[in-house]
Protein backbone atom coordinates (compact mmCIF):
# COMPACT_ATOMS: atom_id res chain seq x y z
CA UNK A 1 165.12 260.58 165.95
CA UNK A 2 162.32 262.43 167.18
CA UNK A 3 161.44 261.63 170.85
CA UNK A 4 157.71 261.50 171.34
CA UNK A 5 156.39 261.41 175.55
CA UNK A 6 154.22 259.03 176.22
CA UNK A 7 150.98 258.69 178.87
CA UNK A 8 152.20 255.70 180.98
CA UNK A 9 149.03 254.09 179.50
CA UNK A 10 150.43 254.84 175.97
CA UNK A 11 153.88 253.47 177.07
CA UNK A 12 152.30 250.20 178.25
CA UNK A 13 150.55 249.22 175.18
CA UNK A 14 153.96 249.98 172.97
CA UNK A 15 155.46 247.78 175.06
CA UNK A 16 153.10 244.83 175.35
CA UNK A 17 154.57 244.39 171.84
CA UNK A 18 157.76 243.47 172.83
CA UNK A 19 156.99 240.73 174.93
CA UNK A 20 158.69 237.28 173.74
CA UNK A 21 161.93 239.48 172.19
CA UNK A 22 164.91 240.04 173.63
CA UNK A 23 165.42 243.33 175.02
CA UNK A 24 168.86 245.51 176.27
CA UNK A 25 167.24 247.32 179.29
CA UNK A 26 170.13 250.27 180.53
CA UNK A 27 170.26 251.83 183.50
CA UNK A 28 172.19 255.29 184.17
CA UNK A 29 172.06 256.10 187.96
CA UNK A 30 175.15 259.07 188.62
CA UNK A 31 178.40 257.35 188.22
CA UNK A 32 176.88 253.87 188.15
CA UNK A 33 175.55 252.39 184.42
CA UNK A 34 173.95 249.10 184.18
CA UNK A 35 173.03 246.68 181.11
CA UNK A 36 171.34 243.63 180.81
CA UNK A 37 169.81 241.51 178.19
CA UNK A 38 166.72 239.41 179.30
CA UNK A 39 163.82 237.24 176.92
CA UNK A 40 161.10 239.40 177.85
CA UNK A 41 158.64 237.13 178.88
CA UNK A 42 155.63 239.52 180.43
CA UNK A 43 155.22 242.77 181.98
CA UNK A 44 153.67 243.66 185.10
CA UNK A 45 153.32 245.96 187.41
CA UNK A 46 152.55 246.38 191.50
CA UNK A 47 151.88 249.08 193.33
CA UNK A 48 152.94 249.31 197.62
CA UNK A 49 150.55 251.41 199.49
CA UNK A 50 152.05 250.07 202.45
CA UNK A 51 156.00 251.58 202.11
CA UNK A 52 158.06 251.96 205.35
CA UNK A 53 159.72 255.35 203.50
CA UNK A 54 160.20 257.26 200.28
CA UNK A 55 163.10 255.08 199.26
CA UNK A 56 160.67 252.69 198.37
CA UNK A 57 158.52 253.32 195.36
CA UNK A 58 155.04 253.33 195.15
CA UNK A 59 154.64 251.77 191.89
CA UNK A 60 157.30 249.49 190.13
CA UNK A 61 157.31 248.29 186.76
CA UNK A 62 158.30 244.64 186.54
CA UNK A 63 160.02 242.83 183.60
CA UNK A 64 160.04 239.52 183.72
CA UNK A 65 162.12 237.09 181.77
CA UNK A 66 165.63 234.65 181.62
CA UNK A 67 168.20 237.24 181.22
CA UNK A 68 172.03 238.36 182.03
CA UNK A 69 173.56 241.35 183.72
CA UNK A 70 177.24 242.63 182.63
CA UNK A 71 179.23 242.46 185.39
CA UNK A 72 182.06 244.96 186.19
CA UNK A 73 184.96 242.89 183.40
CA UNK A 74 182.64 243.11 180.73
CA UNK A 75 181.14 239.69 181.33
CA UNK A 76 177.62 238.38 181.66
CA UNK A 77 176.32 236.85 183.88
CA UNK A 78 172.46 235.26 185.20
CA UNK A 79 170.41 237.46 186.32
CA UNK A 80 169.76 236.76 190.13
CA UNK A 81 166.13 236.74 189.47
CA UNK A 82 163.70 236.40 186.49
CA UNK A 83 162.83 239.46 186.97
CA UNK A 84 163.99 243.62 186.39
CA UNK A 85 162.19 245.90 188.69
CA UNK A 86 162.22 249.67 187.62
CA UNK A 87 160.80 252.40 190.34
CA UNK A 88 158.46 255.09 189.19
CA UNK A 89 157.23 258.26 190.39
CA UNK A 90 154.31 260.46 189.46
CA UNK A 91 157.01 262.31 188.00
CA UNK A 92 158.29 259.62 185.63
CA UNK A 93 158.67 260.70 181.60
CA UNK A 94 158.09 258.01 179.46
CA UNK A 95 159.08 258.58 175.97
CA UNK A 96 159.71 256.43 172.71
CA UNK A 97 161.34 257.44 169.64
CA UNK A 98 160.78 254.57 167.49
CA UNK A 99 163.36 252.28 168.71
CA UNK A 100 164.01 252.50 172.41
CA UNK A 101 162.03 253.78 174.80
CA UNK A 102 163.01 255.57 177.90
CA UNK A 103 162.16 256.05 181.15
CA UNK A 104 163.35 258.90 183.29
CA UNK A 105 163.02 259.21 187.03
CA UNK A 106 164.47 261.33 189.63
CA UNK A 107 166.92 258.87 190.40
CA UNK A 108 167.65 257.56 187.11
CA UNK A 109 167.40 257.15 183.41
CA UNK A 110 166.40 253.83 181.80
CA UNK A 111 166.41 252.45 178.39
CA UNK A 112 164.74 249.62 176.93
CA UNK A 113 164.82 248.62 173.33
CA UNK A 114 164.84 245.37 171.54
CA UNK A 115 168.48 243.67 171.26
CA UNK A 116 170.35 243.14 167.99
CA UNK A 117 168.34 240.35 165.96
């Protein structure tokens, strides 16, 4: 499919419509690779002027909900938290190509898209 970049105002509003489905967010950071499956309760987002380095992002994208994390034998388990924090940067691409969306920072690349119904 065609990938289309989105405005990060663009990418918000797509995503509002997701909220109250259940959602496989992925996360591909070098040799590490991350899934978990969370009810996708709201979106947020918060933005820390006051960060002690660059580690820390600036702005965060926040997606909260019940969900489960696969550990490292294929199992799932709770999420620590109700909650999936994803750094961006001013240098974030957002893009959507009908079915999952994906977010790619300098660190890492993210997918979201709605679970298997």
């Amino acid at each position: 499919m065609h990938q289309q970049y989105l405005s990060i105002e663009q990418f918000n509003k797509l995503l509002y419509k997701w909220n109250g489905k259940t959602v496989k967010i992925a996360k591909q950071e070098l040799d590490d690779y991350d899934e978990v499956m969370m009810r996708l309760d709201r979106i947020s987002y918060e933005t820390d002027t006051r960060r002690l380095d660059d580690y820390e992002p600036m702005h965060s994208l926040h997606l909260n909900g019940i969900g489960e994390i696969e550990n490292a034998s294929n199992h799932f388990e709770p999420l620590p938290s109700p909650l999936y924090e994803i750094p961006l940067e001013d240098t974030s691409l957002y893009q959507f190509d009908g079915e999952r969306f994906s977010i790619v920072t300098d660190r890492a690349i993210y997918t979201i898209e709605v679970a298997g119904e």
